[in-house]
Protein backbone atom coordinates (compact mmCIF):
# COMPACT_ATOMS: atom_id res chain seq x y z
CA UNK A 1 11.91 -9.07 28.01
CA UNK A 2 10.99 -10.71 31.16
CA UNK A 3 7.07 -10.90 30.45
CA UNK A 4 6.03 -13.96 28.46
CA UNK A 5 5.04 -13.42 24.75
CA UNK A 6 2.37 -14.46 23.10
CA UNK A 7 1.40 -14.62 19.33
CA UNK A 8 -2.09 -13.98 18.65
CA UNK A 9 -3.24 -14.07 15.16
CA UNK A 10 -6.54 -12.47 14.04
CA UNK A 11 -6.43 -10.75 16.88
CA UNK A 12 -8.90 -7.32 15.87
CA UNK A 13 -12.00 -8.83 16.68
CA UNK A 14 -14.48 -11.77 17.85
CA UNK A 15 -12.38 -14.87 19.35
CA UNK A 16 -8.85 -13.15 18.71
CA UNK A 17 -9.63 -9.75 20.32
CA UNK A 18 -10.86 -11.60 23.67
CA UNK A 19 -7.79 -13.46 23.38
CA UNK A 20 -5.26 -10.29 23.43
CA UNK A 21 -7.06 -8.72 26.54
CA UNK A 22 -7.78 -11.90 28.64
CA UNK A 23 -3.63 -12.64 27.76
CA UNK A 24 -2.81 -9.02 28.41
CA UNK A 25 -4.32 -8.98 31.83
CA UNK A 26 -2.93 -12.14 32.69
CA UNK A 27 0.75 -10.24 32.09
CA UNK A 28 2.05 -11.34 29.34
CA UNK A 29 3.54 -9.24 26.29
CA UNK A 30 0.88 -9.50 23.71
CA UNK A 31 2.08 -10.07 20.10
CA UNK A 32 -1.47 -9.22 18.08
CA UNK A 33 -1.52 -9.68 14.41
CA UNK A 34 -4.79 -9.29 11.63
CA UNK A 35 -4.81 -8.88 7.92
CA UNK A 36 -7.24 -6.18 6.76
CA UNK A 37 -9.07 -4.71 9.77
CA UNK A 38 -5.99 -2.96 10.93
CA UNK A 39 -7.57 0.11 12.38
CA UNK A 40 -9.62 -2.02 14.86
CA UNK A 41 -6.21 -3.98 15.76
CA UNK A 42 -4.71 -1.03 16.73
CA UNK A 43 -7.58 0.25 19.06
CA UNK A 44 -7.26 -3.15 20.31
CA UNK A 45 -3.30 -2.54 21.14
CA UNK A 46 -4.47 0.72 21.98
CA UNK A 47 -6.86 -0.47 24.85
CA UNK A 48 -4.50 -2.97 26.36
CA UNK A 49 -1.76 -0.52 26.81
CA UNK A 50 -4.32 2.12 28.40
CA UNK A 51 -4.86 -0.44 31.19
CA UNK A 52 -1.52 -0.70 31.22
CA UNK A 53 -0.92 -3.69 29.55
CA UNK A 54 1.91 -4.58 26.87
CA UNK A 55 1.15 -5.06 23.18
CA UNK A 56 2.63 -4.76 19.99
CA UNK A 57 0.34 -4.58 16.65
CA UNK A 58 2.23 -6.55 13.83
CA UNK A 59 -0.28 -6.56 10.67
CA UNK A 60 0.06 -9.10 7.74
CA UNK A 61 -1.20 -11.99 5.77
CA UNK A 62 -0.51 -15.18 8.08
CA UNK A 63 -1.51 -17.37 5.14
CA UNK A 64 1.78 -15.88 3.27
CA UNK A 65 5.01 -17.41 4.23
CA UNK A 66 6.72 -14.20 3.27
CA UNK A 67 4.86 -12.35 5.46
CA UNK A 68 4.89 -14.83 8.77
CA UNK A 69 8.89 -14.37 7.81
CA UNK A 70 8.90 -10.72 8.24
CA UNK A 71 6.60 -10.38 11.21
CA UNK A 72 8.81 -13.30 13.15
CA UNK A 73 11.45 -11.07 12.62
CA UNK A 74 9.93 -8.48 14.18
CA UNK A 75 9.00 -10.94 17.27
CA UNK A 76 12.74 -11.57 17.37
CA UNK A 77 13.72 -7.87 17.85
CA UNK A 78 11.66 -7.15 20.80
CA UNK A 79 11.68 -11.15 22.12
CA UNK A 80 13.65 -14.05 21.86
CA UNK A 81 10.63 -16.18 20.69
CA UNK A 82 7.51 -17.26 22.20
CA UNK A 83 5.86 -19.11 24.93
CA UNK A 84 2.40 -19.60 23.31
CA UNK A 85 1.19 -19.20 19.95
CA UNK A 86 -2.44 -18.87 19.45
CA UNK A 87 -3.71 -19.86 15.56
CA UNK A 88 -6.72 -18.03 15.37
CA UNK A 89 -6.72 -16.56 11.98
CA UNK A 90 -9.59 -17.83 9.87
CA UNK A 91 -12.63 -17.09 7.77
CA UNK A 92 -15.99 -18.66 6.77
CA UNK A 93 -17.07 -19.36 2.80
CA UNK A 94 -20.84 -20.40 2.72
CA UNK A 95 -22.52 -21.77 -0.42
CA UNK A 96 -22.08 -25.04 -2.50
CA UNK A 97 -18.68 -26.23 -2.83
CA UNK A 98 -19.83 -26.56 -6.89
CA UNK A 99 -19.90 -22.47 -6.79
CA UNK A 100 -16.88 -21.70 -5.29
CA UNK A 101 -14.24 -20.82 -7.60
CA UNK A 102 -10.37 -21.79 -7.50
CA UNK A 103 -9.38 -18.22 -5.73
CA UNK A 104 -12.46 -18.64 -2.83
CA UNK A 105 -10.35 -22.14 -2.46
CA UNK A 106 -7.34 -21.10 -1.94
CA UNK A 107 -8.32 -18.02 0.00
CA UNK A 108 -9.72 -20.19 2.86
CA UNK A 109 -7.09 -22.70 2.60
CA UNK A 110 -4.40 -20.46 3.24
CA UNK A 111 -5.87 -18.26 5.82
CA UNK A 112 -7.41 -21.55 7.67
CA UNK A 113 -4.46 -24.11 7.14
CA UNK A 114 -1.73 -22.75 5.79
CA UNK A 115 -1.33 -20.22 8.35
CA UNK A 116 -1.30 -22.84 11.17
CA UNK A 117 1.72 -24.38 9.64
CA UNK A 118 3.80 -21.45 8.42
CA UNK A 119 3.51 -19.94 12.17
CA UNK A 120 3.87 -22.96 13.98
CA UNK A 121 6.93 -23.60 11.95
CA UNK A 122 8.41 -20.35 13.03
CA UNK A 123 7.60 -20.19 16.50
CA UNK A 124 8.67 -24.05 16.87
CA UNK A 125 12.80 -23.64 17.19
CA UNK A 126 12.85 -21.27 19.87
CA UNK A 127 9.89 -23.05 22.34
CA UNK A 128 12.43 -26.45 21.51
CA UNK A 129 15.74 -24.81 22.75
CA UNK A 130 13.36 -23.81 25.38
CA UNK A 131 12.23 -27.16 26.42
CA UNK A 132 8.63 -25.18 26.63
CA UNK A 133 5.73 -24.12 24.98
CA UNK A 134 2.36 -24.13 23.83
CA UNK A 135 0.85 -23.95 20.50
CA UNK A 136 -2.70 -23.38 20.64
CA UNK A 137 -5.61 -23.57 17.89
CA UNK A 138 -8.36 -22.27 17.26
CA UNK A 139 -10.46 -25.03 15.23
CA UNK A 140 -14.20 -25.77 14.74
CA UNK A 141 -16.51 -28.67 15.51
CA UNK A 142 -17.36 -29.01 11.89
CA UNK A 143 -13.76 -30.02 11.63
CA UNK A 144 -14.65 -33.01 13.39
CA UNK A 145 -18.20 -34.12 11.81
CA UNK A 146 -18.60 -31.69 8.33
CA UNK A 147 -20.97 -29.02 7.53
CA UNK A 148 -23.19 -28.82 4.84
CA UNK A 149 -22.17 -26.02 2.34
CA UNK A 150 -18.93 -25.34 4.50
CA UNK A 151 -17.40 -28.11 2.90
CA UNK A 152 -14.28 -25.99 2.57
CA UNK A 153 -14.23 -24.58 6.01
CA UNK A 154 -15.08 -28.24 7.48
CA UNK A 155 -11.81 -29.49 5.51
CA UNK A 156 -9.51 -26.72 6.43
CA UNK A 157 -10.58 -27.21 10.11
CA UNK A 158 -10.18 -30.85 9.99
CA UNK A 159 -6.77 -30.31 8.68
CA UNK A 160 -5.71 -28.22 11.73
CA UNK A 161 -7.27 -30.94 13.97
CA UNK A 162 -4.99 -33.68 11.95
CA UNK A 163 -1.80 -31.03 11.88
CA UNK A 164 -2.23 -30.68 15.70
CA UNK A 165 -2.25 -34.18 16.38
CA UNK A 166 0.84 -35.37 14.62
CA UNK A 167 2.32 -32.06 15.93
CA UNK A 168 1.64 -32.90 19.28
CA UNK A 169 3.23 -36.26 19.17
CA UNK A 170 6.64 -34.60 17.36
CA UNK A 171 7.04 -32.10 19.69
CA UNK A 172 6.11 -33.82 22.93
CA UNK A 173 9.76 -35.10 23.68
CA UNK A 174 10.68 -30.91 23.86
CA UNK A 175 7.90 -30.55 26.45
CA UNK A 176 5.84 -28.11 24.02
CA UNK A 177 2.14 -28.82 24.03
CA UNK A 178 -0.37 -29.01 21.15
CA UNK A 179 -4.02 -28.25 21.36
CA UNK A 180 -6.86 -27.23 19.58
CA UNK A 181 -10.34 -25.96 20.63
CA UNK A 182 -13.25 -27.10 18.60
CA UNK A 183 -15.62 -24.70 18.87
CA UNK A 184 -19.44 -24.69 18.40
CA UNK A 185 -21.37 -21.35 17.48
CA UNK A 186 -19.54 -18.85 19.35
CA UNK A 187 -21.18 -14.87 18.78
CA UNK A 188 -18.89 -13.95 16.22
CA UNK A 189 -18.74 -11.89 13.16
CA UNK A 190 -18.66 -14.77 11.40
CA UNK A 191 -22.40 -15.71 12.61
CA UNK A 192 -23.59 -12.26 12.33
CA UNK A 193 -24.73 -12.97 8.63
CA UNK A 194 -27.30 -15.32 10.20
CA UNK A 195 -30.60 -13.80 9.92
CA UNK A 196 -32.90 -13.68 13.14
CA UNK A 197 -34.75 -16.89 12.62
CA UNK A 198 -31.32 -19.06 11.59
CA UNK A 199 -29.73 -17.61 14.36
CA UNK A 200 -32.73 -18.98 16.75
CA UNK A 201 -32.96 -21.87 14.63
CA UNK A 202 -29.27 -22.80 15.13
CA UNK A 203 -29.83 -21.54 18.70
CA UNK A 204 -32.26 -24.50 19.39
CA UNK A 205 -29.45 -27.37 18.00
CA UNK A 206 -27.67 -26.42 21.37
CA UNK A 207 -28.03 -28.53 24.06
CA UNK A 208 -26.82 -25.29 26.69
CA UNK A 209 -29.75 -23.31 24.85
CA UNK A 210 -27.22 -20.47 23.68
CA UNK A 211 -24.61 -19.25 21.98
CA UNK A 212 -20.62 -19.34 23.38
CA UNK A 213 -18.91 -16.16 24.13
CA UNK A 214 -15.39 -15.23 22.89
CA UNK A 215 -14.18 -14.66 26.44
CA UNK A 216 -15.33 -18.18 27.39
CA UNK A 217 -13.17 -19.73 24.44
CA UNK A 218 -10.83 -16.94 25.33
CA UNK A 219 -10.23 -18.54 28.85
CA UNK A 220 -9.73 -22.01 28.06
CA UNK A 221 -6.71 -20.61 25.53
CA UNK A 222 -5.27 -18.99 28.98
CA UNK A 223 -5.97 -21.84 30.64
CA UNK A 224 -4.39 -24.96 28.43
CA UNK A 225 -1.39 -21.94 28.10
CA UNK A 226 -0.58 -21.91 31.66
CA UNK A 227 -0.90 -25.51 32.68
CA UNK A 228 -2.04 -28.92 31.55
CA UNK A 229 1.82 -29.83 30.29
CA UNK A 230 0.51 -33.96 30.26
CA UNK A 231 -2.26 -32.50 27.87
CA UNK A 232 -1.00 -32.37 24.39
CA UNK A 233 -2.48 -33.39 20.74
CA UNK A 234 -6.04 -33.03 22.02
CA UNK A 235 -9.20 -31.13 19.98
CA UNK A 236 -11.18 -30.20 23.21
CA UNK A 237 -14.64 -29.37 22.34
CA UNK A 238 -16.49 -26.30 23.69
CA UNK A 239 -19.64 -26.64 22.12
CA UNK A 240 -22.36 -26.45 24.53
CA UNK A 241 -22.76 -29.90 24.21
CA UNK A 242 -23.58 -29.37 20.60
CA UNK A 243 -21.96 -32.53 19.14
């Protein structure tokens, strides 16, 4: 395949789905990837390849090793490996840490943190042969300074910021990049269980006076994956100024 391939995990809506058209358009082959919402996945692969783009929809559970394992191999049949890998997978748990039972732990755990490692780990060989590539993640500013009652969420997130950052400094000698984006409220699914007045409320924390858009997080994963190769075990912020 002569297009560059990228890996896009939770890829059927919000942050993910911007990703997979913004890479799409940009030319590369887009590798998109979701757990449950598979119908919307494949309308996404759908839509790229109207527009005459090039997609493949590879479904599964990125926070099972088994599963990253099987959908590699299906990377590997259509591509010799990738150039960018984008760790977007992830999901919110709101409420008092004292609530949330053993299974709601381990849910967001391995959807938020252990997917990061079992798909960097299998995109990692080929980009070092290489002597390229970027690994890309998708992390939160609450990684960085905590969230009340997203204790959980704030700890998986700051364990992708520390993962990137040791990464970064093991894989800089191979030239292959890693970077995460901390992200401030972005208009997500995930924030559309705000009511009206949290939403406003949360609105007026932000210095920019608004919410980000997954296109404008989607660009700066473009961006840091087509140059920037001095730029490597950073958490870039793209918060509106939030923190």
């Amino acid at each position: 395949m002569d297009k560059k391939c990228v890996l896009i995990t939770g890829a059927s809506k919000g942050i993910g789905r911007a990703c997979a058209f913004t890479f799409a358009r940009a030319g590369y082959h887009v590798f998109i990837n979701c757990r449950n919402s598979v119908k919307e996945l494949e309308q996404v692969q759908e839509q790229i390849l109207s527009e005459g783009g090039s997609c493949q929809a590879l479904p599964g559970d990125m926070g099972n090793s088994g599963d990253v394992s099987r959908i590699f191999q299906q990377i590997e049949a259509s591509a010799k490996g990738l150039d960018v890998l984008v760790n977007n997978a992830g999901m919110a748990y709101i409420g008092l840490l004292t609530d949330m039972s053993d299974s709601d732990w381990e849910r967001i755990l391995h959807t938020n943190l252990s997917s990061v490692f079992y798909c960097s780990r299998a995109a990692i060989p080929y980009m070092v042969s290489q002597k390229s590539g970027k690994i890309i993640s998708i992390s939160s500013m609450w990684g960085t300074c905590g969230a009340s009652c997203e204790a959980a969420y704030s700890a998986t997130k700051a364990g992708v910021n520390g993962l990137t950052k040791a990464l970064a400094k093991e894989l800089a000698p191979s030239n292959v990049q890693v970077n995460a984006i901390a992200c401030g409220v972005i208009d997500t699914g995930m924030n559309a269980q705000l009511s009206e007045q949290e939403r406003h409320t949360l609105m007026d924390e932000v210095p920019a006076g608004r919410f980000g858009s997954p296109m404008e997080v989607a660009d700066l994963v473009l961006d840091l994956s087509e140059s920037h190769a001095y730029l490597t075990g950073q958490i870039i912020g793209l918060d509106g100024g939030f923190l």
